[in-house]
C-alpha atoms as a PDB file:
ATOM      1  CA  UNK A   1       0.000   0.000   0.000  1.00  0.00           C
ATOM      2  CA  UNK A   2       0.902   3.587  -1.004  1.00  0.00           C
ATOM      3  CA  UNK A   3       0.404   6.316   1.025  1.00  0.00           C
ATOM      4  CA  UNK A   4      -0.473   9.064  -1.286  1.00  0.00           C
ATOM      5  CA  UNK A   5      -0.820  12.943  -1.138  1.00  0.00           C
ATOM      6  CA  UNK A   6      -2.553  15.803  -3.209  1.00  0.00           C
ATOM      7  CA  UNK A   7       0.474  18.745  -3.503  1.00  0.00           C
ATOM      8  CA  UNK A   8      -1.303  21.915  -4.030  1.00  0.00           C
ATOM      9  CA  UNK A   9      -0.314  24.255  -6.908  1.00  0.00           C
ATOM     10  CA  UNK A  10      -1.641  25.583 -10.496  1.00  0.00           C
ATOM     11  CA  UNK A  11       1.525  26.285 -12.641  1.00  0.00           C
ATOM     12  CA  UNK A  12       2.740  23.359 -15.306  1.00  0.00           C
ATOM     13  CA  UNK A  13       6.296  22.835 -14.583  1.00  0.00           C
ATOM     14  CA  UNK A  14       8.443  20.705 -16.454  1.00  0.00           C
ATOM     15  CA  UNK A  15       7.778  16.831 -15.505  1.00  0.00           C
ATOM     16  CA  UNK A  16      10.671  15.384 -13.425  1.00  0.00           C
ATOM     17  CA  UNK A  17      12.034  12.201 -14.897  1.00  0.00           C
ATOM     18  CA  UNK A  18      10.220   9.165 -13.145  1.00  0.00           C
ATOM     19  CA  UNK A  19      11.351   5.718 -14.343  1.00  0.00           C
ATOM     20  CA  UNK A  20       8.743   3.191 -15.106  1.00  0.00           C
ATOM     21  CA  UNK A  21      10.634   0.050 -13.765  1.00  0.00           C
ATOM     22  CA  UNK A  22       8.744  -3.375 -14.062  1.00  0.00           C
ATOM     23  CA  UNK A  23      10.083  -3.706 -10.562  1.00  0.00           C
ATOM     24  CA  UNK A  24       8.210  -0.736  -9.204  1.00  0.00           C
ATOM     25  CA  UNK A  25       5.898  -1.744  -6.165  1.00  0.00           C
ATOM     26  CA  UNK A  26       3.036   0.846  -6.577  1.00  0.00           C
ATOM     27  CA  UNK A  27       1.638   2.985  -9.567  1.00  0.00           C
ATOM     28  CA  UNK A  28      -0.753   5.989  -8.552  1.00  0.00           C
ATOM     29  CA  UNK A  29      -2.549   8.403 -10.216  1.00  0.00           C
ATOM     30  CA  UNK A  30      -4.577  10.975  -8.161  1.00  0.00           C
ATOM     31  CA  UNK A  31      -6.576  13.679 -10.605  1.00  0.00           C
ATOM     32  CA  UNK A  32      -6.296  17.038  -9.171  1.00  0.00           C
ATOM     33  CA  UNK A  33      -6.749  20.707 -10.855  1.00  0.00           C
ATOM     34  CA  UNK A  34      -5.647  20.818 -14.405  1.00  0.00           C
ATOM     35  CA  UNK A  35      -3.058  18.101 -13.838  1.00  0.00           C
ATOM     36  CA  UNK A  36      -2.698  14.703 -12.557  1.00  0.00           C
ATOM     37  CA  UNK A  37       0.077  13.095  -9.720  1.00  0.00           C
ATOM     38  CA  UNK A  38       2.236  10.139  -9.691  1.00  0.00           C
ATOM     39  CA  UNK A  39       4.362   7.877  -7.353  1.00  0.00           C
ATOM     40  CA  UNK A  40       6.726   5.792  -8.932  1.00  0.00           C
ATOM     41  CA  UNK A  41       7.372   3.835  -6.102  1.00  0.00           C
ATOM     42  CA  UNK A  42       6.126   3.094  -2.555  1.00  0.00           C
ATOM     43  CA  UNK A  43       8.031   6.420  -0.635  1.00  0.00           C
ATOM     44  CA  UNK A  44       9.480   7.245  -3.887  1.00  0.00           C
ATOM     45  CA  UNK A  45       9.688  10.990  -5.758  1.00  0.00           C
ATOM     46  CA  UNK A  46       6.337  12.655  -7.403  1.00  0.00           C
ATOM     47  CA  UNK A  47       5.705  13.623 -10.674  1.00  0.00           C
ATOM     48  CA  UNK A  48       3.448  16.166 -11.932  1.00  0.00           C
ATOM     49  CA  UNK A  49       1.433  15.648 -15.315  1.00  0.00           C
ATOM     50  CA  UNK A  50       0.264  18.842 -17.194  1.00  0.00           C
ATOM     51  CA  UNK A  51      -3.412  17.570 -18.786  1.00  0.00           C
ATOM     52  CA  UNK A  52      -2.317  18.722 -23.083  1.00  0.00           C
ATOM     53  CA  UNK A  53      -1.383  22.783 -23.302  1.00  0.00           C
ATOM     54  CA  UNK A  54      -0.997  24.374 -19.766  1.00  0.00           C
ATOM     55  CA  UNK A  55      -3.218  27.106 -21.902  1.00  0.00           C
ATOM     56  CA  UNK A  56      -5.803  24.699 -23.060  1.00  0.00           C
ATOM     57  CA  UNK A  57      -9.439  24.433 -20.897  1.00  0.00           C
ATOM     58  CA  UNK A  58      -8.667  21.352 -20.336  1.00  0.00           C
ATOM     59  CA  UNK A  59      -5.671  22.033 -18.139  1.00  0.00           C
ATOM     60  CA  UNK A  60      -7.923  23.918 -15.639  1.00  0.00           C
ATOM     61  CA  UNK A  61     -10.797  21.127 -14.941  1.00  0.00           C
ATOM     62  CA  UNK A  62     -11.055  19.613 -11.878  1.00  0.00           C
ATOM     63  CA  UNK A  63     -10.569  15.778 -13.009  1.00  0.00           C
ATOM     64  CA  UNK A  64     -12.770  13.644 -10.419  1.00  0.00           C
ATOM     65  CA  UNK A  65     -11.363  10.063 -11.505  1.00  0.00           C
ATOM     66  CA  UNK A  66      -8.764   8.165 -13.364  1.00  0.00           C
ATOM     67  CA  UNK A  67      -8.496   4.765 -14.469  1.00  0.00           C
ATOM     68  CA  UNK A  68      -5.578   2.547 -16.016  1.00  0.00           C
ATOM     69  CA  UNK A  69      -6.457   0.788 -18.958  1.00  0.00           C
ATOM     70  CA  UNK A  70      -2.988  -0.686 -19.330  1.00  0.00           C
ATOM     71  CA  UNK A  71      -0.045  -0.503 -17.578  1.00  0.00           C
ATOM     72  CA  UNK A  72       1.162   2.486 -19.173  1.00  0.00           C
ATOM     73  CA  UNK A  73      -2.198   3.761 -20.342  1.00  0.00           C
ATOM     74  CA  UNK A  74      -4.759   6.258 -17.490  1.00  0.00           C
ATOM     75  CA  UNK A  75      -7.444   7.800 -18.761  1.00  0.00           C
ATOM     76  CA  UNK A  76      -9.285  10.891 -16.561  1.00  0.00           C
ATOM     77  CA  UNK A  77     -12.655  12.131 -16.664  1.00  0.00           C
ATOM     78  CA  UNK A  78     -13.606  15.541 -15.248  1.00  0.00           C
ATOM     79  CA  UNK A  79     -16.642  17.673 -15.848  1.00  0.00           C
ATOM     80  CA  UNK A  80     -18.670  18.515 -19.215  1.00  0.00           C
ATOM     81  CA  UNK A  81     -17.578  14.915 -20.844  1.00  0.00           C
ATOM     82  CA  UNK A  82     -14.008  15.534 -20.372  1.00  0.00           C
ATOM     83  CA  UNK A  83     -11.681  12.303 -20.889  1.00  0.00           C
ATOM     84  CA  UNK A  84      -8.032  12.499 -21.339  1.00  0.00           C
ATOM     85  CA  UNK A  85      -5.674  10.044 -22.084  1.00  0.00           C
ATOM     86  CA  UNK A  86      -2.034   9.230 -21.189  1.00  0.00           C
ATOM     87  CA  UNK A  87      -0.560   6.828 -23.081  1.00  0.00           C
ATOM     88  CA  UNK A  88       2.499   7.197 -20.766  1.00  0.00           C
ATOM     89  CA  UNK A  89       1.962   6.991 -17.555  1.00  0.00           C
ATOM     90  CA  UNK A  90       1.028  10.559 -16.909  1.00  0.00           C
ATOM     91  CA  UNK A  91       3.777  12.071 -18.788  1.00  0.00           C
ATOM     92  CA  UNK A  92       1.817  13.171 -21.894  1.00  0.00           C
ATOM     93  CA  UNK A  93      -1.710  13.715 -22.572  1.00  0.00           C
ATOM     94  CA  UNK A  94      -4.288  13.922 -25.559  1.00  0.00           C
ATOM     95  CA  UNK A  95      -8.041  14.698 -25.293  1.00  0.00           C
ATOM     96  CA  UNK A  96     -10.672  12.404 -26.368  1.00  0.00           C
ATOM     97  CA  UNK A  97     -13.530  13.380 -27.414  1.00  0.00           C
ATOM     98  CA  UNK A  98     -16.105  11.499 -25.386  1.00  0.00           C
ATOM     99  CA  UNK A  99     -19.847  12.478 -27.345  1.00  0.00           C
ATOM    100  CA  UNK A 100     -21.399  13.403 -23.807  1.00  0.00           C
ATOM    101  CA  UNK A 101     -21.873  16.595 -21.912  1.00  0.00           C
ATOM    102  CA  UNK A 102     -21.979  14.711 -19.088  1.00  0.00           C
ATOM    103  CA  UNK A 103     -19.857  14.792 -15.871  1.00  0.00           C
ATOM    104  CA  UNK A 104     -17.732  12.062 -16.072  1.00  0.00           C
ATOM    105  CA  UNK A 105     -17.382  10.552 -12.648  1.00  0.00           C
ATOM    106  CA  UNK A 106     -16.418   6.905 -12.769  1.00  0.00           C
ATOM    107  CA  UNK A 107     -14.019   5.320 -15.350  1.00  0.00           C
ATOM    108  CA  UNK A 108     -13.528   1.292 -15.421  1.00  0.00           C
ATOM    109  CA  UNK A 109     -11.258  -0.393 -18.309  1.00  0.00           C
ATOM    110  CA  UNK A 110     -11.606  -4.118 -18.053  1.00  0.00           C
ATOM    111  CA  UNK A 111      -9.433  -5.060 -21.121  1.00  0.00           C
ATOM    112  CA  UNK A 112      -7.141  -2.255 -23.163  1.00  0.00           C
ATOM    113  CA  UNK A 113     -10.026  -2.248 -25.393  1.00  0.00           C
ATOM    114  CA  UNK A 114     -13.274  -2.425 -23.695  1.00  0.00           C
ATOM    115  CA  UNK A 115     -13.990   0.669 -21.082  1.00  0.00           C
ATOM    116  CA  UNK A 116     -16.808   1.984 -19.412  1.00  0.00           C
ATOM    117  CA  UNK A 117     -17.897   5.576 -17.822  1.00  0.00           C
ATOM    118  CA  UNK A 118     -20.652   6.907 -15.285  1.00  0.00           C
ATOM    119  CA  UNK A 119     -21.432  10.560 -15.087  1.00  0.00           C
ATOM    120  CA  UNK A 120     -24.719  12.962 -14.394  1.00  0.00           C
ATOM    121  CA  UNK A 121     -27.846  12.374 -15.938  1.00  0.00           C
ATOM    122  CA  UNK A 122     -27.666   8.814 -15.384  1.00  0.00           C
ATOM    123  CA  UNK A 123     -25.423   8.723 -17.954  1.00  0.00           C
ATOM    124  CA  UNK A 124     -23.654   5.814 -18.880  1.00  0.00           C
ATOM    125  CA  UNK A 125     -20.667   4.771 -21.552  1.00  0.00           C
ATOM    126  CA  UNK A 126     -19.007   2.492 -23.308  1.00  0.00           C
ATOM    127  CA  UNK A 127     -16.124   1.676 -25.955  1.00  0.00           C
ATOM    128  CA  UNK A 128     -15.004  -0.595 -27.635  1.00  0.00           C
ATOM    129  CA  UNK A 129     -12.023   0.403 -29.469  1.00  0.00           C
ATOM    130  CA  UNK A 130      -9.421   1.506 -26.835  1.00  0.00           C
ATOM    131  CA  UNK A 131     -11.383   5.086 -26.416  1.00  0.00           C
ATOM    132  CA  UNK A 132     -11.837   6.380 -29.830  1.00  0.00           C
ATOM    133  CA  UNK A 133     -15.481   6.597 -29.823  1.00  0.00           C
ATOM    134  CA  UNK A 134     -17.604   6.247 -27.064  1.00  0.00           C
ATOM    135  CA  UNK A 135     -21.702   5.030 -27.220  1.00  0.00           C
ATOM    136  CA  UNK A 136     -24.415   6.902 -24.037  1.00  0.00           C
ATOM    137  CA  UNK A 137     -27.272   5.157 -22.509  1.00  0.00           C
ATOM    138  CA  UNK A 138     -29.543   6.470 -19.918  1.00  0.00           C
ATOM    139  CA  UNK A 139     -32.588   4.120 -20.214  1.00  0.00           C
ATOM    140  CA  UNK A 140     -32.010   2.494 -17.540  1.00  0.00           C
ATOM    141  CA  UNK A 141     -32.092   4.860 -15.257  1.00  0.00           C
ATOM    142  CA  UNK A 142     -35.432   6.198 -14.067  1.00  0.00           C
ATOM    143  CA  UNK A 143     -35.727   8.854 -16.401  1.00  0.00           C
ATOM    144  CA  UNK A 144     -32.471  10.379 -15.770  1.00  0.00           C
ATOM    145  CA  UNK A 145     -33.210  10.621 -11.912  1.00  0.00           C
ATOM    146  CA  UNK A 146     -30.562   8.635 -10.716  1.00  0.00           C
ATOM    147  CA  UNK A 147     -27.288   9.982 -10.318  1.00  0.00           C
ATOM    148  CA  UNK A 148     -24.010   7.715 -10.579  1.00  0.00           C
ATOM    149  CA  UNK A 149     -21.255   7.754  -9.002  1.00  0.00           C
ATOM    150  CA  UNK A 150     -19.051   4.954  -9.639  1.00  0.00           C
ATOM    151  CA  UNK A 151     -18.893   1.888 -11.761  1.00  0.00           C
ATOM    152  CA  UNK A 152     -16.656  -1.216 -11.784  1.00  0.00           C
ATOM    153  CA  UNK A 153     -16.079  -4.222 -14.172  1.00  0.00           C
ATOM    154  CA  UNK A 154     -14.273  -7.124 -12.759  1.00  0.00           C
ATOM    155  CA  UNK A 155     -14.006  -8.379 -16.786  1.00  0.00           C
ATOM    156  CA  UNK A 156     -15.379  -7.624 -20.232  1.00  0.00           C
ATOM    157  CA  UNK A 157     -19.134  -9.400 -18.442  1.00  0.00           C
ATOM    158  CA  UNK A 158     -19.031  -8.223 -14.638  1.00  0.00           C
ATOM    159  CA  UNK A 159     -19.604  -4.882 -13.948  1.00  0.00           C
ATOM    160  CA  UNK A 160     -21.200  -2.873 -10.894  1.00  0.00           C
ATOM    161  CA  UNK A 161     -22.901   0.797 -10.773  1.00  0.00           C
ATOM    162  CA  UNK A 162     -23.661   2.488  -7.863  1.00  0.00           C
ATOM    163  CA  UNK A 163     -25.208   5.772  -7.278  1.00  0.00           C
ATOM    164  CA  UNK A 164     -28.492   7.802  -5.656  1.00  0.00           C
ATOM    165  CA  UNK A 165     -31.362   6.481  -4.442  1.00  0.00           C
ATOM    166  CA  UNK A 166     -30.117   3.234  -2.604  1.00  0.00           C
ATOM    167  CA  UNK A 167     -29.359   1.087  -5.998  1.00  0.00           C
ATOM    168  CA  UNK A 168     -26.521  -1.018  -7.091  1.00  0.00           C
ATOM    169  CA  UNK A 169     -26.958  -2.612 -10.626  1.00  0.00           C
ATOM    170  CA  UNK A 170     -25.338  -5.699 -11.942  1.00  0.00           C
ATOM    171  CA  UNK A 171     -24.633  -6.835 -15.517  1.00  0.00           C
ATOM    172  CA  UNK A 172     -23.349 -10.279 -16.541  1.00  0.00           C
ATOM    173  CA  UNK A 173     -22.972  -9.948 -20.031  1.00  0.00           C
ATOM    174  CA  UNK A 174     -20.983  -6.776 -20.813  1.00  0.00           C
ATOM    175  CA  UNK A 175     -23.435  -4.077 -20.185  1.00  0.00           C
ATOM    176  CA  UNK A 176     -26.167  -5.115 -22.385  1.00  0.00           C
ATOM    177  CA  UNK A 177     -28.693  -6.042 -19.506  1.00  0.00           C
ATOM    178  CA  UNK A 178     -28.339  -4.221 -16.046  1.00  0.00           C
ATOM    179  CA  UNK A 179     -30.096  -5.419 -12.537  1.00  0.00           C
ATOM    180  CA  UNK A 180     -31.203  -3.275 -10.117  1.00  0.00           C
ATOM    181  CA  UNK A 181     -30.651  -3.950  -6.228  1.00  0.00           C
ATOM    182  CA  UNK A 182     -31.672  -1.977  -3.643  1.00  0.00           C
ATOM    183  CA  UNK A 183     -30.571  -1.648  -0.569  1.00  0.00           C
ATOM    184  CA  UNK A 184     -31.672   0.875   2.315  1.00  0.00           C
ATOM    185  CA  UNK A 185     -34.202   3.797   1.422  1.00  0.00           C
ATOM    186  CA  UNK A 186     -32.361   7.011   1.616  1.00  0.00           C
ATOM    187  CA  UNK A 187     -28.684   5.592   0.801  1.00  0.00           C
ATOM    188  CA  UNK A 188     -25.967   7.221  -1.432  1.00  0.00           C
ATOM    189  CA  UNK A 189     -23.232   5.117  -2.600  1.00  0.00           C
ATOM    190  CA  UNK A 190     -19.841   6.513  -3.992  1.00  0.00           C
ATOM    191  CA  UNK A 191     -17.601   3.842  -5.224  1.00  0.00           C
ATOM    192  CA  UNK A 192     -17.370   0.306  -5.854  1.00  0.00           C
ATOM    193  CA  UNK A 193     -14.648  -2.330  -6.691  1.00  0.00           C
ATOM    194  CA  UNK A 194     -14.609  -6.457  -6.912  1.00  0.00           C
ATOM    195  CA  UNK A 195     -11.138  -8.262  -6.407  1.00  0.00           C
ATOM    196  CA  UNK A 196     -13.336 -10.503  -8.851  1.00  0.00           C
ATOM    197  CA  UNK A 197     -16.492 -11.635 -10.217  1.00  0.00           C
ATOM    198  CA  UNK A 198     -18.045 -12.808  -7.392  1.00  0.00           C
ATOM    199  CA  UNK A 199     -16.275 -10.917  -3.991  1.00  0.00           C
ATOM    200  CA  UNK A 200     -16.311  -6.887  -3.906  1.00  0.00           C
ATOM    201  CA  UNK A 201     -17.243  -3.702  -1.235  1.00  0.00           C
ATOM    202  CA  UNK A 202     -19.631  -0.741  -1.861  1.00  0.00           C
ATOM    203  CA  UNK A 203     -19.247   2.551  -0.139  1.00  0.00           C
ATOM    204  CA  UNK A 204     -21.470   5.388   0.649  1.00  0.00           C
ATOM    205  CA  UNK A 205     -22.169   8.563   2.975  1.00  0.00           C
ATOM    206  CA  UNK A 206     -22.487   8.078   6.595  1.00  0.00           C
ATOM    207  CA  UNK A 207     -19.807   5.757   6.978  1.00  0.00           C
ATOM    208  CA  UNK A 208     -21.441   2.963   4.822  1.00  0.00           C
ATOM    209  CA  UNK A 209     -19.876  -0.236   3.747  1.00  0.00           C
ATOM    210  CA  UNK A 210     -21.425  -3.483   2.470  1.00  0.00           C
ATOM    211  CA  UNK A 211     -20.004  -6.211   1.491  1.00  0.00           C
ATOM    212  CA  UNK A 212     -20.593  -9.267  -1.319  1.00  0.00           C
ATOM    213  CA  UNK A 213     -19.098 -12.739  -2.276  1.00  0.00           C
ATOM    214  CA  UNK A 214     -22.090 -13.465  -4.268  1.00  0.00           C
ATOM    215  CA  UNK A 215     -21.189 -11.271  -7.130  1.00  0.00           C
ATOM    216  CA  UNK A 216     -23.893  -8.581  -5.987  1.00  0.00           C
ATOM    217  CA  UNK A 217     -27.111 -10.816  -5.615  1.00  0.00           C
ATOM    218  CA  UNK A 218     -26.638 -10.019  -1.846  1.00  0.00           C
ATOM    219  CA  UNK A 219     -24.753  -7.854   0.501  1.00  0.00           C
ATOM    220  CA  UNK A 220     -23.547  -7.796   4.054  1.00  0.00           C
ATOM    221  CA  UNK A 221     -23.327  -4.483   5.978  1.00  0.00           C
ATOM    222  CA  UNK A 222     -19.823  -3.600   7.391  1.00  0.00           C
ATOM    223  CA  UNK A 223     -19.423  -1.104  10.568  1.00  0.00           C
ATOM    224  CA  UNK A 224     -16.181   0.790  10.273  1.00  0.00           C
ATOM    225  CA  UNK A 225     -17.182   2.756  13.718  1.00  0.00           C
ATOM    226  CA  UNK A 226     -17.131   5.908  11.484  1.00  0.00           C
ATOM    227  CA  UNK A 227     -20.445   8.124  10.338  1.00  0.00           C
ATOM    228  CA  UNK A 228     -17.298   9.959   7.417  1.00  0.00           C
ATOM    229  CA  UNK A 229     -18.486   9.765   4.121  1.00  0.00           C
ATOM    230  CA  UNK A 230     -16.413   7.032   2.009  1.00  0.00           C
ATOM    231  CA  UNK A 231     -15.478   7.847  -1.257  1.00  0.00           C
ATOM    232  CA  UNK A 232     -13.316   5.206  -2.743  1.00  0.00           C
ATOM    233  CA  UNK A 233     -12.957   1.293  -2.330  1.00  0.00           C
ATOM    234  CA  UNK A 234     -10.573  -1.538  -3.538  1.00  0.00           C
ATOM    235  CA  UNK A 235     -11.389  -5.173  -2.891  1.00  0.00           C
ATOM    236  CA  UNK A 236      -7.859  -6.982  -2.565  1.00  0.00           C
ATOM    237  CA  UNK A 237      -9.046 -10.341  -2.791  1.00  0.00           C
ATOM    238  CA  UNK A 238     -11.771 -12.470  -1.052  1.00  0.00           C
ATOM    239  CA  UNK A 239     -11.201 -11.531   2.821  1.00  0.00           C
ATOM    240  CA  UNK A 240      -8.837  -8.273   2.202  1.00  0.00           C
ATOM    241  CA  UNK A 241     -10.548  -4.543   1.620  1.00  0.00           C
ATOM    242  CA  UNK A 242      -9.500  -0.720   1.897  1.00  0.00           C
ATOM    243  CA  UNK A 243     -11.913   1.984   1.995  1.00  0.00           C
ATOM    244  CA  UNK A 244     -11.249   5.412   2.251  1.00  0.00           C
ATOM    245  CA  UNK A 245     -13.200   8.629   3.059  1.00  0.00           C
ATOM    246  CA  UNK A 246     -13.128  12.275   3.503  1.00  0.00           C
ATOM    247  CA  UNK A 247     -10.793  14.020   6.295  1.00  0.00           C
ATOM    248  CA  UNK A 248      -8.193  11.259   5.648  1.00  0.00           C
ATOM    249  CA  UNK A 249     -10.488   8.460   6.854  1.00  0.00           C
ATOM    250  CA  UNK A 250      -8.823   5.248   5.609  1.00  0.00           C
ATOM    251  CA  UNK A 251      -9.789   1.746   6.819  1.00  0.00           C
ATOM    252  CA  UNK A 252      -9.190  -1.684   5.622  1.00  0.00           C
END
């Protein structure tokens, strides 16, 4: 585990030289204003990332997620539809132009080929060619009520959404067919992540954590002791999770 930090500052200096040894222990990227961070290794120097021209709009959003796609490949999504990719570990970016207006808040990449996005509106995307073009959907979502917040797919089949209004939804085959669970009236979830098809952790306001190893059919509340609002989840494997939360609030 990496402990990681958000450096404060606006102006696009020249990146530092980080080397991207197979050896290295833990790979980070954290999006922050107009740029994104790195550690190359666990204790190690950071890097700063300039998102395209330090002129450009795009080097000003506030990017609310990032996802690797491969090991050298993130991608970031922000607000208005904005996805960026780095096809070098953070070092140079190009922007992709996503066909949504939509505030991207939740990027999964199963494969380098296949990835998926959440954002407002109950929007929901997909590609299928590495990011080049990018297909919406927001059917399935009550008519746009439903806001969502993060999404997860454990392979090209298994994926997770989780948003407002107390829902998680499940898909088995890719993202054609979604099922709707719901747990407590009132609930907001924030993030999701399965170590694999069948074991993963959801997170939500108020200190909320449940827990599957059914692949989602059913779910097991977790007390962390906390009423913080968790943010962000990884599922290590079938016994082993970390959550984490606002004011620093990090539990596994």
């Amino acid at each position: 585990l990496a402990l990681v930090a958000v450096v404060a500052g606006t102006i696009c200096d020249p990146v530092p030289e980080c080397a991207d040894d197979p050896t290295t222990i833990a790979r980070v990227v954290i999006p922050k204003v107009g740029r994104s961070q790195k550690a190359c290794d666990v204790g190690a120097k950071w890097t700063d990332a300039c998102v395209g021209d330090c002129l450009s709009s795009y080097a000003s959003l506030s990017y609310s997620c990032a996802a690797f796609s491969s090991i050298n490949t993130v991608w970031m999504g922000g607000p208005g539809g904005a996805i960026v990719k780095s096809p070098d570990s953070g070092v140079n970016w190009v922007v992709v132009q996503s066909n949504t207006t939509s505030d991207i808040s939740s990027l999964s990449w199963p494969s380098a080929t296949i990835g998926f996005a959440v954002g407002s509106s109950a929007a929901l995307g997909k590609t299928v060619d590495g990011g080049a073009t990018w297909t919406w959907r927001a059917d399935l979502f009550d008519n746009r009520e439903n806001q969502l917040h993060g999404i997860f797919f454990a392979d090209e089949m298994h994926g997770w959404i989780v948003g407002s209004s107390s829902r998680i939804y499940r898909t088995i085959d890719g993202g054609v067919a979604w099922q709707v669970e719901t747990w407590e009236a009132g609930r907001t979830f924030r993030g999701v992540h399965f170590a694999n098809p069948r074991v993963g952790v959801v997170v939500g306001d108020d200190g909320f954590v449940i827990w599957s190893a059914d692949g989602g059919m059913t779910w097991a509340l977790r007390d962390i002791g906390m009423t913080v609002s968790m943010r962000a989840a990884h599922c290590v494997n079938d016994t082993h999770a970390f959550v984490a939360g606002y004011g620093g609030a990090l539990f596994r």
